[in-house]
PDB file of N, CA and C in Angstrom:
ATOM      1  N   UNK A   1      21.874 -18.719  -1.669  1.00  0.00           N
ATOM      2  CA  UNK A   1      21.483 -17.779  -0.633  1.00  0.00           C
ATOM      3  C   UNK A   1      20.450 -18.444   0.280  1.00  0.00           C
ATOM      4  N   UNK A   2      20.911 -18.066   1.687  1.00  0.00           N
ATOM      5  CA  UNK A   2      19.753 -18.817   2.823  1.00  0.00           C
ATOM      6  C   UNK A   2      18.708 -18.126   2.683  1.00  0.00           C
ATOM      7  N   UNK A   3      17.281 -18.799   2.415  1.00  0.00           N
ATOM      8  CA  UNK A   3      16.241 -18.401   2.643  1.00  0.00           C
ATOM      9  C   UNK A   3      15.546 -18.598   4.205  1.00  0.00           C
ATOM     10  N   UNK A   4      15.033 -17.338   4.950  1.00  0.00           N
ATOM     11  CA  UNK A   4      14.016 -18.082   5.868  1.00  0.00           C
ATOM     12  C   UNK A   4      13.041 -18.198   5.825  1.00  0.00           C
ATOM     13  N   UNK A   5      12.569 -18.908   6.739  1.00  0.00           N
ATOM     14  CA  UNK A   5      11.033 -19.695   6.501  1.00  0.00           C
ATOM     15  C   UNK A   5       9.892 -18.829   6.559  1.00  0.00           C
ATOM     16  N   UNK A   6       8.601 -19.176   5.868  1.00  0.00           N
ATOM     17  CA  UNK A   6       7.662 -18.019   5.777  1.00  0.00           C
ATOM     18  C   UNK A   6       7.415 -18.612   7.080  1.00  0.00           C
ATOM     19  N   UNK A   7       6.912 -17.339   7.738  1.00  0.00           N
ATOM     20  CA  UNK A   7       5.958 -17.141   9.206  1.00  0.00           C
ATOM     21  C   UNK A   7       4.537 -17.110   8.706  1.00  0.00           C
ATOM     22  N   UNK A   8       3.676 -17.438   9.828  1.00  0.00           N
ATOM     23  CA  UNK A   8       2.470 -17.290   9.843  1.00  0.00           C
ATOM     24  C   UNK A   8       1.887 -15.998   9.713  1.00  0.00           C
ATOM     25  N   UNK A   9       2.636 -14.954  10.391  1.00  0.00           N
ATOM     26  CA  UNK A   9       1.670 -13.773  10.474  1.00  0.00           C
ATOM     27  C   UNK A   9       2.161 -13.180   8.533  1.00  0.00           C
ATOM     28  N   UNK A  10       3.114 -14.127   7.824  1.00  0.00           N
ATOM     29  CA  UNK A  10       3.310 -13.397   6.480  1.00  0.00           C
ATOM     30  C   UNK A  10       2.313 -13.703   5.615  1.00  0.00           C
ATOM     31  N   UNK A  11       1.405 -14.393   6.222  1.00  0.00           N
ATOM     32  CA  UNK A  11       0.454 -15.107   5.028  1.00  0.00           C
ATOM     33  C   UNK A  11      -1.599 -15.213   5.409  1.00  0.00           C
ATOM     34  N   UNK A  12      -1.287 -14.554   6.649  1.00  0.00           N
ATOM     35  CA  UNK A  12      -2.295 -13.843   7.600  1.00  0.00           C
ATOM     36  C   UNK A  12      -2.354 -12.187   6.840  1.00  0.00           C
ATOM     37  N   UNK A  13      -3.701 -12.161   7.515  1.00  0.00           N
ATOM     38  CA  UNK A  13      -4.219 -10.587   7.432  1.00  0.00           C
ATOM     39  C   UNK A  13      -4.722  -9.798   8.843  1.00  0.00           C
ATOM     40  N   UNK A  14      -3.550  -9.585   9.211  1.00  0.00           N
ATOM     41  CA  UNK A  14      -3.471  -9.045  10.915  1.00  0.00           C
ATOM     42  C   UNK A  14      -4.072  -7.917  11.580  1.00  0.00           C
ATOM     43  N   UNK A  15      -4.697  -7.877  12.363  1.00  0.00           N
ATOM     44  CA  UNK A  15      -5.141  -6.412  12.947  1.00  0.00           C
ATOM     45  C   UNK A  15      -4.240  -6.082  13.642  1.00  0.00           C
ATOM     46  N   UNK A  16      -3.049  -6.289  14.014  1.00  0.00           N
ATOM     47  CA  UNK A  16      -2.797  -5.780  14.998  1.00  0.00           C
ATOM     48  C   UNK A  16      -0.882  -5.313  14.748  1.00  0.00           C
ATOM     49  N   UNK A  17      -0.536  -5.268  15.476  1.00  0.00           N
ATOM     50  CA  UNK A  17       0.640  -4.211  15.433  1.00  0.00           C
ATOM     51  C   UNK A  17       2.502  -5.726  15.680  1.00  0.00           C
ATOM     52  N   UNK A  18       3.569  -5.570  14.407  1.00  0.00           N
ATOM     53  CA  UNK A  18       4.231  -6.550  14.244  1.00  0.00           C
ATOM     54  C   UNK A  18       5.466  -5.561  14.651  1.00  0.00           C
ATOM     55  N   UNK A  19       6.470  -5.855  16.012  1.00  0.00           N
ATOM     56  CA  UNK A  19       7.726  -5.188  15.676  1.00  0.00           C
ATOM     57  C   UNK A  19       8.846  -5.900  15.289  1.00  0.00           C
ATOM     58  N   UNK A  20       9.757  -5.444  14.323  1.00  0.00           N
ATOM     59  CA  UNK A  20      10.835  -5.675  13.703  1.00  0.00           C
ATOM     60  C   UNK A  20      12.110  -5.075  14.467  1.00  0.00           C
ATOM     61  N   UNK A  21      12.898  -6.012  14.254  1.00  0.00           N
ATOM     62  CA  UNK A  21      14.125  -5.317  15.118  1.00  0.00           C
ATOM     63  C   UNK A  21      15.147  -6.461  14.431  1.00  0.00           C
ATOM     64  N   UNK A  22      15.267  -5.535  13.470  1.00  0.00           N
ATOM     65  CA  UNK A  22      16.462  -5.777  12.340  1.00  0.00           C
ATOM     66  C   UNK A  22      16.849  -5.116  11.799  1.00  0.00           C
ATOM     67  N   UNK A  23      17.940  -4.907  10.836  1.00  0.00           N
ATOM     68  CA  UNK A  23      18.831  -4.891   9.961  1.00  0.00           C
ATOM     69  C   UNK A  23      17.480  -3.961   8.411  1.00  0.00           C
ATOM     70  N   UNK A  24      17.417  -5.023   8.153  1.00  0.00           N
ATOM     71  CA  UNK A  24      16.301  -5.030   6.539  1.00  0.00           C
ATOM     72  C   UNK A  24      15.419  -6.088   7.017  1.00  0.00           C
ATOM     73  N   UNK A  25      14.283  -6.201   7.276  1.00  0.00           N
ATOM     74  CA  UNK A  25      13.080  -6.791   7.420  1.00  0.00           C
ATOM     75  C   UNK A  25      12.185  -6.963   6.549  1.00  0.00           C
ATOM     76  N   UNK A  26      12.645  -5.515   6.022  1.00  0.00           N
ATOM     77  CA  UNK A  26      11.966  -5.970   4.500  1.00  0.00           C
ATOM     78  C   UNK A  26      11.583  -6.974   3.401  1.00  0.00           C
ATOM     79  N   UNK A  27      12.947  -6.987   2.714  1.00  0.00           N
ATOM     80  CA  UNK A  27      12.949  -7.901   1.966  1.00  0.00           C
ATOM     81  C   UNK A  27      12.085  -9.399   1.947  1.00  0.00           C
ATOM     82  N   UNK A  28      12.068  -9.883   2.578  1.00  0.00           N
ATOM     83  CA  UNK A  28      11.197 -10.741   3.196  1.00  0.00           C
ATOM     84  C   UNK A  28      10.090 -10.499   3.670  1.00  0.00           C
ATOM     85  N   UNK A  29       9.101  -9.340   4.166  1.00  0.00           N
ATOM     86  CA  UNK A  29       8.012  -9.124   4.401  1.00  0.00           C
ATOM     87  C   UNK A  29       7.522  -8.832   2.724  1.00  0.00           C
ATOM     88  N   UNK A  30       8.086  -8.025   1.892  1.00  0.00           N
ATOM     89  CA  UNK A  30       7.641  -7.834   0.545  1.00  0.00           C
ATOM     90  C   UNK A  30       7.467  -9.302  -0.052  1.00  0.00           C
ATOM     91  N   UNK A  31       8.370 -10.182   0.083  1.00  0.00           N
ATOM     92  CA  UNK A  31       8.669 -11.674  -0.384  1.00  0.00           C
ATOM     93  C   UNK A  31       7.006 -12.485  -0.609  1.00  0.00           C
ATOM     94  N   UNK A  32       6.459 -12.411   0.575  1.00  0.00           N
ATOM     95  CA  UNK A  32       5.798 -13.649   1.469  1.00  0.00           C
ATOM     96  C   UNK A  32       4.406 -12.795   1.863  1.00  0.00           C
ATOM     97  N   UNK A  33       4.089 -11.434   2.401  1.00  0.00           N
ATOM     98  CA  UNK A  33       3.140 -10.928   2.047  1.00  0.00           C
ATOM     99  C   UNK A  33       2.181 -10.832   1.422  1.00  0.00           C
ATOM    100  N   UNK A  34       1.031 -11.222   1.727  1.00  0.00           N
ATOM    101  CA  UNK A  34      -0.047 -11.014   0.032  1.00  0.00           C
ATOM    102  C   UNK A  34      -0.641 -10.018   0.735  1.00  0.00           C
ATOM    103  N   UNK A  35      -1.155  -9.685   2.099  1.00  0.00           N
ATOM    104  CA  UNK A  35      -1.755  -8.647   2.378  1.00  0.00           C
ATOM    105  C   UNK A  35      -0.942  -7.377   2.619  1.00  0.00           C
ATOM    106  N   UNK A  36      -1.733  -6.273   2.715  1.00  0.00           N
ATOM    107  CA  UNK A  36      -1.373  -5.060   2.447  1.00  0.00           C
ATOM    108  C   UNK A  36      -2.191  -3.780   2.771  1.00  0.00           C
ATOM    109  N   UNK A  37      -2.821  -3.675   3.941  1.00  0.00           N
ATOM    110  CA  UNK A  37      -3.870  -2.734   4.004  1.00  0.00           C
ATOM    111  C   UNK A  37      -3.196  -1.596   4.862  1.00  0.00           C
ATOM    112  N   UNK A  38      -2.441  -1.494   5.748  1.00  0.00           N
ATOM    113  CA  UNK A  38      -2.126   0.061   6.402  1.00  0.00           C
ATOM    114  C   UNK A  38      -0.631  -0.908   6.864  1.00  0.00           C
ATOM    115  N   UNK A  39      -0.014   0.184   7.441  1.00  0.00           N
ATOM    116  CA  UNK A  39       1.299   0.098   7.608  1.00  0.00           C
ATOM    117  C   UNK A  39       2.074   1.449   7.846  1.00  0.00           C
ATOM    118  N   UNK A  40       2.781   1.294   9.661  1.00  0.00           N
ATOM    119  CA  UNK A  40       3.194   2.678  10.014  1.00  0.00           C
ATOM    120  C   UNK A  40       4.994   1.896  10.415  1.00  0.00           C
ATOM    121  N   UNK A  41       5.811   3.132  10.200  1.00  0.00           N
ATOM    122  CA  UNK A  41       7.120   3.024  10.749  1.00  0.00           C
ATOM    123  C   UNK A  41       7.557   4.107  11.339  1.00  0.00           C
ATOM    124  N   UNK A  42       8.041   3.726  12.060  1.00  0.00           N
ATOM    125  CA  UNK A  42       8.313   4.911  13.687  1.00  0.00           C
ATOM    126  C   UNK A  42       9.788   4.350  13.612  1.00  0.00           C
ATOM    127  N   UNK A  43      10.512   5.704  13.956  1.00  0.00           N
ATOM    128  CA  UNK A  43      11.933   5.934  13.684  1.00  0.00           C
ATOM    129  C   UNK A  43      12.434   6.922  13.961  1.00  0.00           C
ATOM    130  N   UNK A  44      13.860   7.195  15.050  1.00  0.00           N
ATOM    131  CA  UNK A  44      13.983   8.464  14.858  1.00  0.00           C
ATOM    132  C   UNK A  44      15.078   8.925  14.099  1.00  0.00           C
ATOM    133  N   UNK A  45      15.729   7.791  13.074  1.00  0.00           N
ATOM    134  CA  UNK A  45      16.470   8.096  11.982  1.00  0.00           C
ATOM    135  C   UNK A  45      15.793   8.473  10.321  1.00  0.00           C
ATOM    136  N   UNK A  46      15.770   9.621  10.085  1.00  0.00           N
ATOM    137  CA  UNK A  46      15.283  10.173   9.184  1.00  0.00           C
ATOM    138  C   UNK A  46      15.329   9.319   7.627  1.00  0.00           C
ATOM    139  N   UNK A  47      17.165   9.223   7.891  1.00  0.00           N
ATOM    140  CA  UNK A  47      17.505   8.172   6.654  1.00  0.00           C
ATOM    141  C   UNK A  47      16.989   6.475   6.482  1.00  0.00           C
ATOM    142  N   UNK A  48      16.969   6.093   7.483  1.00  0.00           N
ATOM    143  CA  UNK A  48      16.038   4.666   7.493  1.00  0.00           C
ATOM    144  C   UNK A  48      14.513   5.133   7.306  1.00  0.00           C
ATOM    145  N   UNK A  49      13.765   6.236   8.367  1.00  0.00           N
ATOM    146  CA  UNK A  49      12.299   5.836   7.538  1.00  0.00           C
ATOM    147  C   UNK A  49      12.438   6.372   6.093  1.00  0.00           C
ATOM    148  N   UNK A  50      12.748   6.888   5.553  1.00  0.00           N
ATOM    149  CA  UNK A  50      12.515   7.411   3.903  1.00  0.00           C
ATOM    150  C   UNK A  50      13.244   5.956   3.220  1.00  0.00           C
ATOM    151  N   UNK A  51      13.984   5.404   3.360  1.00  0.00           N
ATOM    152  CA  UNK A  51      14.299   4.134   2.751  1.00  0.00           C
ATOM    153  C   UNK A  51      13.365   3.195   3.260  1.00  0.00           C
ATOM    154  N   UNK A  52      12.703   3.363   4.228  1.00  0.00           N
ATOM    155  CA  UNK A  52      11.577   1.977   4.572  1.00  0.00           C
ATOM    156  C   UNK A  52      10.282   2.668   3.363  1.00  0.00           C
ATOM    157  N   UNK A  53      10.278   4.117   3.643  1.00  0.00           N
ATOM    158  CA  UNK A  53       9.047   4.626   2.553  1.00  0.00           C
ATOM    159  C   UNK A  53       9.365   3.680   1.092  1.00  0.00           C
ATOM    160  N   UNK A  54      10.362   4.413   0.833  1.00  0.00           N
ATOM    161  CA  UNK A  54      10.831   4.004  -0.615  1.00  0.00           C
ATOM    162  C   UNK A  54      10.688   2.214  -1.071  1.00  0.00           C
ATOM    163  N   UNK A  55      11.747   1.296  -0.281  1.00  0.00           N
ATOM    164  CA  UNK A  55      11.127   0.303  -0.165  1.00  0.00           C
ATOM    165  C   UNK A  55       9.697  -0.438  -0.175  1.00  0.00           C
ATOM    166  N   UNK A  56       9.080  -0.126   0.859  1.00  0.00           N
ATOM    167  CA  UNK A  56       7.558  -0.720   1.308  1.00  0.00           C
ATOM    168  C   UNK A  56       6.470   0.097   0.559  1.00  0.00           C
ATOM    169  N   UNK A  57       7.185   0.847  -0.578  1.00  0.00           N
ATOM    170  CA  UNK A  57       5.898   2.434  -1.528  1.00  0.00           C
ATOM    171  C   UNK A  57       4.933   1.132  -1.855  1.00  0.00           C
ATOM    172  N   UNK A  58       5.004  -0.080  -2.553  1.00  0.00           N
ATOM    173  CA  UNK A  58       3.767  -0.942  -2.956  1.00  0.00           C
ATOM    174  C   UNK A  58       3.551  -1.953  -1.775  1.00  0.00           C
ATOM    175  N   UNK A  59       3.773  -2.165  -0.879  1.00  0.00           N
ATOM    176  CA  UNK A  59       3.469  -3.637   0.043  1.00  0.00           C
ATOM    177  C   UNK A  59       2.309  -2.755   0.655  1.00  0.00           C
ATOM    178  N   UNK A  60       1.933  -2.374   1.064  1.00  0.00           N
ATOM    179  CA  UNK A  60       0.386  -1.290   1.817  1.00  0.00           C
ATOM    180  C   UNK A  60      -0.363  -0.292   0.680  1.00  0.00           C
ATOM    181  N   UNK A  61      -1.545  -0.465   1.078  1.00  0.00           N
ATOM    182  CA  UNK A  61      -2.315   1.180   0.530  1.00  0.00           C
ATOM    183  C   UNK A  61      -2.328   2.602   1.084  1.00  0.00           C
ATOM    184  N   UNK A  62      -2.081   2.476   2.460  1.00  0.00           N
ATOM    185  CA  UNK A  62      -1.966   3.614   3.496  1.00  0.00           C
ATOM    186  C   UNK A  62      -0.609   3.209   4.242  1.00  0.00           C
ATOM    187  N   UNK A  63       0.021   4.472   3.996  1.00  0.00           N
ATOM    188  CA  UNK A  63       1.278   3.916   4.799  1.00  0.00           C
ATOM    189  C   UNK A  63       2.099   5.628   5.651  1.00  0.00           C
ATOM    190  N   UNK A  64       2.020   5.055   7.199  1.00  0.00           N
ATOM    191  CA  UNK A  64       1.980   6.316   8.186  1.00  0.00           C
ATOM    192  C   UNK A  64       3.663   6.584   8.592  1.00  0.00           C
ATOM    193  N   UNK A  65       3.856   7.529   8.857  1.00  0.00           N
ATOM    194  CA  UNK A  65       5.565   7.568   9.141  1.00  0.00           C
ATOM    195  C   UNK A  65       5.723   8.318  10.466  1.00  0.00           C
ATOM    196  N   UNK A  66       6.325   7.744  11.168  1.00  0.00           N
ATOM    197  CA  UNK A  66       5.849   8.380  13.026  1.00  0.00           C
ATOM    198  C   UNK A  66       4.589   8.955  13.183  1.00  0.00           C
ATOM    199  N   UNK A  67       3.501   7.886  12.738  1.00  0.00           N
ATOM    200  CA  UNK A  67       2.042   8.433  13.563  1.00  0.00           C
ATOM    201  C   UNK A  67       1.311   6.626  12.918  1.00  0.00           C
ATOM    202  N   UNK A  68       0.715   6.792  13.730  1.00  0.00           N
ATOM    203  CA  UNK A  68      -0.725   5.427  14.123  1.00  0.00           C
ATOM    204  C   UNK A  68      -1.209   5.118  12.574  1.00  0.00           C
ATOM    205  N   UNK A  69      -1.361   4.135  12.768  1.00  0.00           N
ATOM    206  CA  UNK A  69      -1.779   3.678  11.426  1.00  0.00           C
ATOM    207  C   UNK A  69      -3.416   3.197  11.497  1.00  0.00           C
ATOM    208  N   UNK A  70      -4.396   3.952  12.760  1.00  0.00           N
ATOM    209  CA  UNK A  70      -5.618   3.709  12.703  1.00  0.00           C
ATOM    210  C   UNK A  70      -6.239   5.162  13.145  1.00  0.00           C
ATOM    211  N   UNK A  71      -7.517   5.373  12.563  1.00  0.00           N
ATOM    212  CA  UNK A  71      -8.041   7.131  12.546  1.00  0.00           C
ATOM    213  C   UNK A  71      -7.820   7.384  11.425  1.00  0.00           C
ATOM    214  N   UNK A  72      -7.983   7.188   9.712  1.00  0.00           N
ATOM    215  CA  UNK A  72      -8.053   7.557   8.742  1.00  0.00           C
ATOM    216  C   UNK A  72      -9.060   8.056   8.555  1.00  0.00           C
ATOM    217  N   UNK A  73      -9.194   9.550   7.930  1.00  0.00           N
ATOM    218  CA  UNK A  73     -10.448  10.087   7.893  1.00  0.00           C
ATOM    219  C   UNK A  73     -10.541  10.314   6.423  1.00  0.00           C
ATOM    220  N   UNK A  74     -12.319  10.074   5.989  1.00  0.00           N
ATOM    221  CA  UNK A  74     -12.183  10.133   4.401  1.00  0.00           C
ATOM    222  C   UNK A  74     -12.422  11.985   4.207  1.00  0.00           C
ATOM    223  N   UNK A  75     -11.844  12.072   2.953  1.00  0.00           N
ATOM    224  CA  UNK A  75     -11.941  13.320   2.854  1.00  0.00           C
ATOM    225  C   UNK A  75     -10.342  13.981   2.934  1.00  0.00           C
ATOM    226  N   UNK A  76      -9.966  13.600   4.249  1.00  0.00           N
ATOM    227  CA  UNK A  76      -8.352  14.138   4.591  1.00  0.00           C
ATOM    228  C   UNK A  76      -7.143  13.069   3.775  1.00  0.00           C
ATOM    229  N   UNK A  77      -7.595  11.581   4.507  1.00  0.00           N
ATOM    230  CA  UNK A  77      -6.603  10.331   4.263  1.00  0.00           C
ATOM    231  C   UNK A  77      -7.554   9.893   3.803  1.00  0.00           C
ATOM    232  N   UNK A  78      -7.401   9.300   2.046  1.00  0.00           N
ATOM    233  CA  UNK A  78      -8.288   8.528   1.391  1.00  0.00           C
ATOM    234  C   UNK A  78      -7.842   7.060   2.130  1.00  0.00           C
ATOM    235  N   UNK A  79      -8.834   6.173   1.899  1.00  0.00           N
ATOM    236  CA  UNK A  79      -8.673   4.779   2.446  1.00  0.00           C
ATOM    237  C   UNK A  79      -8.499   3.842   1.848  1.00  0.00           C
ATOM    238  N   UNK A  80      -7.609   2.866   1.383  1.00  0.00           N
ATOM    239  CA  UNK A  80      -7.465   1.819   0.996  1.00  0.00           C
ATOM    240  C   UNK A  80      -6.504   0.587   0.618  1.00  0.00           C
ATOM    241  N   UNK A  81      -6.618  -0.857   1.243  1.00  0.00           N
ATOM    242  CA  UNK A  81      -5.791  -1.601   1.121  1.00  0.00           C
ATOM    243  C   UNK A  81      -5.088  -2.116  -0.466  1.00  0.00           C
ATOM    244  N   UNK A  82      -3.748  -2.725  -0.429  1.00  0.00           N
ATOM    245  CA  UNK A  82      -3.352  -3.015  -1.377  1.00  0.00           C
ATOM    246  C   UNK A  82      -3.792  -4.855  -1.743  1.00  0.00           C
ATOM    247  N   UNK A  83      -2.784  -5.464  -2.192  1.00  0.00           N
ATOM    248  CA  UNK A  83      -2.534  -6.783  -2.583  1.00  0.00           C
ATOM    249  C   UNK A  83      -3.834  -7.502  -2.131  1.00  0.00           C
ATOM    250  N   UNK A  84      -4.317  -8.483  -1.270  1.00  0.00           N
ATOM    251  CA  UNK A  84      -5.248  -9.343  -0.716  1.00  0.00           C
ATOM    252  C   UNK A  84      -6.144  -8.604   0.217  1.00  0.00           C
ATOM    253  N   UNK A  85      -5.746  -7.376   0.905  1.00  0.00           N
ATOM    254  CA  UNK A  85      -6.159  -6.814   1.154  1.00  0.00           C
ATOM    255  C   UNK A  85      -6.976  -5.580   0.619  1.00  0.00           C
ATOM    256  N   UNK A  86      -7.568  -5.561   0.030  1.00  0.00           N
ATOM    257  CA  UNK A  86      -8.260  -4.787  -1.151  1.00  0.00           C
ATOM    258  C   UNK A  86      -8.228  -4.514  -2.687  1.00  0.00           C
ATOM    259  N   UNK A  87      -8.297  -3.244  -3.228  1.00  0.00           N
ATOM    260  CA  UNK A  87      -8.679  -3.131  -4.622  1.00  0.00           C
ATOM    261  C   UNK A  87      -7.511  -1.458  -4.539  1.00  0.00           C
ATOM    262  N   UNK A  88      -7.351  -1.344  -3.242  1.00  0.00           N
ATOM    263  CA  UNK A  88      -6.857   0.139  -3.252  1.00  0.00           C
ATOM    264  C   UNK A  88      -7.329   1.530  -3.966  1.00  0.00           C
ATOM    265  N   UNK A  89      -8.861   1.461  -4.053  1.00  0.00           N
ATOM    266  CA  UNK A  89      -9.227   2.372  -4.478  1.00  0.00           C
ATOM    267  C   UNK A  89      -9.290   3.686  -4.076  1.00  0.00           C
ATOM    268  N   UNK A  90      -8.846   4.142  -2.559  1.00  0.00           N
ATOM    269  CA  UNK A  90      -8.713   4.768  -1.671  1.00  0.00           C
ATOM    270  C   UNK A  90     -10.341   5.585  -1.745  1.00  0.00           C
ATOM    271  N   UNK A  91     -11.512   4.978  -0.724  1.00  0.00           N
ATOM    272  CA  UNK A  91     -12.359   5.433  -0.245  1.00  0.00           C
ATOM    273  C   UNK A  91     -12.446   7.055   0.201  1.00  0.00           C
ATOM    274  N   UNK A  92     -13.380   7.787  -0.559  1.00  0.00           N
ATOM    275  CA  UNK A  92     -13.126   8.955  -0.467  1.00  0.00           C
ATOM    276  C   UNK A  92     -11.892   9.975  -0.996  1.00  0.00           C
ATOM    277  N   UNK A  93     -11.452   9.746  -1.425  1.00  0.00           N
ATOM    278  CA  UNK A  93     -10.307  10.002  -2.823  1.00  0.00           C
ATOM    279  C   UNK A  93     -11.307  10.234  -3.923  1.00  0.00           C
ATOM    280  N   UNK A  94      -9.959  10.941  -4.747  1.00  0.00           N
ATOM    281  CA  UNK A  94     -10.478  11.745  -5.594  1.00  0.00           C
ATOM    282  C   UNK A  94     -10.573  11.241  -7.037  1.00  0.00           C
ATOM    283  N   UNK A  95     -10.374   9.676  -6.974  1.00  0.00           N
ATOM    284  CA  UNK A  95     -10.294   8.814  -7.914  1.00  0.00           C
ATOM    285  C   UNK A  95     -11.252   7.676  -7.895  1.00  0.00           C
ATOM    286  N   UNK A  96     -12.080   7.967  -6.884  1.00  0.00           N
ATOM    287  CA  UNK A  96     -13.087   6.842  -6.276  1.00  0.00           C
ATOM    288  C   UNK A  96     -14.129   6.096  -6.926  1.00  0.00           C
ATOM    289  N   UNK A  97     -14.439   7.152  -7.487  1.00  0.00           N
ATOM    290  CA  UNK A  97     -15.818   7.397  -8.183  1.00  0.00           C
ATOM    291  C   UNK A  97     -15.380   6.556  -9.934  1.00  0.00           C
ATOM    292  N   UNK A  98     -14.260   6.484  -9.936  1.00  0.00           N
ATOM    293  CA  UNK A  98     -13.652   5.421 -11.248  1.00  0.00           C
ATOM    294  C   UNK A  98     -14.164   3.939 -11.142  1.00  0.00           C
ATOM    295  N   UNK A  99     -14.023   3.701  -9.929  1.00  0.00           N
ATOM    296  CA  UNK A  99     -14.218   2.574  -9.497  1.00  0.00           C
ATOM    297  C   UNK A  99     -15.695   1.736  -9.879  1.00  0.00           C
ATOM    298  N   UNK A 100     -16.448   2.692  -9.665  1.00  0.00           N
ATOM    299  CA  UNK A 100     -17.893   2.547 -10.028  1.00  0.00           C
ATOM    300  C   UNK A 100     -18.675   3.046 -11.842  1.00  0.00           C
ATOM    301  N   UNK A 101     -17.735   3.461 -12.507  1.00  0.00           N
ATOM    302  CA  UNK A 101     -18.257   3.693 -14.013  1.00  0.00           C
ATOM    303  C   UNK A 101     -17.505   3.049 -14.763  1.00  0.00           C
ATOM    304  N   UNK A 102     -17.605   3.067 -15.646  1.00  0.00           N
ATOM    305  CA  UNK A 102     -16.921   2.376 -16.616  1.00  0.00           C
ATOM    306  C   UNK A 102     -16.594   3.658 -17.998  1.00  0.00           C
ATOM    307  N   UNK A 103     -15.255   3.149 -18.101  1.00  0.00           N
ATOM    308  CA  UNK A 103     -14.646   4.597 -18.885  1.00  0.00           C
ATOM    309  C   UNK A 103     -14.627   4.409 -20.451  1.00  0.00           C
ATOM    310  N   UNK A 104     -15.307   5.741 -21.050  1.00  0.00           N
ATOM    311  CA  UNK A 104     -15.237   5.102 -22.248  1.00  0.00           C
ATOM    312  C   UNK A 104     -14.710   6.214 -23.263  1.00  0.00           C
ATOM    313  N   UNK A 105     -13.495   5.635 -24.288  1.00  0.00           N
ATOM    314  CA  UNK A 105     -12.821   7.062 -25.131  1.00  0.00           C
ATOM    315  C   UNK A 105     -13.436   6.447 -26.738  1.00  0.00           C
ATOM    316  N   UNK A 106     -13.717   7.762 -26.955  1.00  0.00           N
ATOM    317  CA  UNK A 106     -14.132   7.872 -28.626  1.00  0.00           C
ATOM    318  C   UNK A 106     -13.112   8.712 -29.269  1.00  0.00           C
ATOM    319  N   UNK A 107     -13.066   8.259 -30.377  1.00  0.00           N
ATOM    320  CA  UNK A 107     -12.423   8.892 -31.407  1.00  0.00           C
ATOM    321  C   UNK A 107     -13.305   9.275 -32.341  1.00  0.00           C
ATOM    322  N   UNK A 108     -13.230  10.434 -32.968  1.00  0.00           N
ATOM    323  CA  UNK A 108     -14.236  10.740 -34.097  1.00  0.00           C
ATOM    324  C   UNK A 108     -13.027  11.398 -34.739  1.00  0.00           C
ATOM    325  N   UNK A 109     -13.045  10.984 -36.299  1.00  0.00           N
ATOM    326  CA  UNK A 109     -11.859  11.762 -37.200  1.00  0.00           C
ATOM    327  C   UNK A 109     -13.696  12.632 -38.020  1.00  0.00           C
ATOM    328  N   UNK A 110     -13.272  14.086 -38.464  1.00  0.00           N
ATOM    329  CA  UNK A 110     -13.768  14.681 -39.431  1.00  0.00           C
ATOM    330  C   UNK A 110     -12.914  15.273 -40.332  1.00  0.00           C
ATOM    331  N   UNK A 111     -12.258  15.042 -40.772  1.00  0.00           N
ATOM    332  CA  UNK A 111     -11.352  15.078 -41.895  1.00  0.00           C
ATOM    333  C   UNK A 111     -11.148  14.223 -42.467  1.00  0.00           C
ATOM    334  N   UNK A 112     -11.523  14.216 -43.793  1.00  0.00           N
ATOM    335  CA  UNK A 112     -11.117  12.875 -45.244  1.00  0.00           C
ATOM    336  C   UNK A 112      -9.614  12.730 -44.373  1.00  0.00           C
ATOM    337  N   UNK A 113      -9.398  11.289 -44.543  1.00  0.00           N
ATOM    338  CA  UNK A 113      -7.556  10.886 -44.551  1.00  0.00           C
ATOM    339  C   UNK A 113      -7.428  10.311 -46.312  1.00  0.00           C
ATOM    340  N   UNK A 114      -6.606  10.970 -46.722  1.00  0.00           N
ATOM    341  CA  UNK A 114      -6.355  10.273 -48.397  1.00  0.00           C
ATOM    342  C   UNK A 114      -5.410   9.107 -48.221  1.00  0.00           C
TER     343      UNK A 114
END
């Protein structure tokens, strides 16, 4: 199978906005990617964006579907990048605060075991 060549912007951590105009683009952005911090797809075929969702669910931490992928507010849209691009703890989320303690489970048996 032909492989193509990694690009620069696949191995970069970009601010700025990449259009695709293909087929599956995918496959190859998941490939070669290490970063992963926001990510929007605009479409007005219903059945392609829910297969780009489904697809791209781990390559980003925030990921927008016909709307901007900048204006995340904490509280509403927790915040946070995936792969090289962060820890994905999503800032202001309701899981945040994990991030900063350290979790600890006890077991206590009070019953003899024979």
């Amino acid at each position: 199978m032909h492989q193509a060549p990694v690009r620069d912007y696949e191995r970069q951590e970009l601010y700025l906005f990449i259009l695709f105009i293909s087929h599956n683009p995918f496959s190859q952005l998941l490939d070669h990617s290490v970063y992963g911090l926001t990510g929007a797809i605009f479409s007005e075929d219903k059945d392609f964006l829910y297969h780009a969702r489904d697809v791209l669910r781990d390559a980003v931490g925030n990921m927008y579907l016909n709307d901007k992928s900048t204006g995340s507010i904490v509280g509403q849209q927790p915040f946070g990048g995936a792969r090289m691009s962060g820890t994905n703890d999503k800032a202001g989320g309701p899981h945040y605060g994990i991030r900063w303690s350290s979790p600890l489970t006890i077991k206590e048996t009070t019953v003899a075991s024979y």
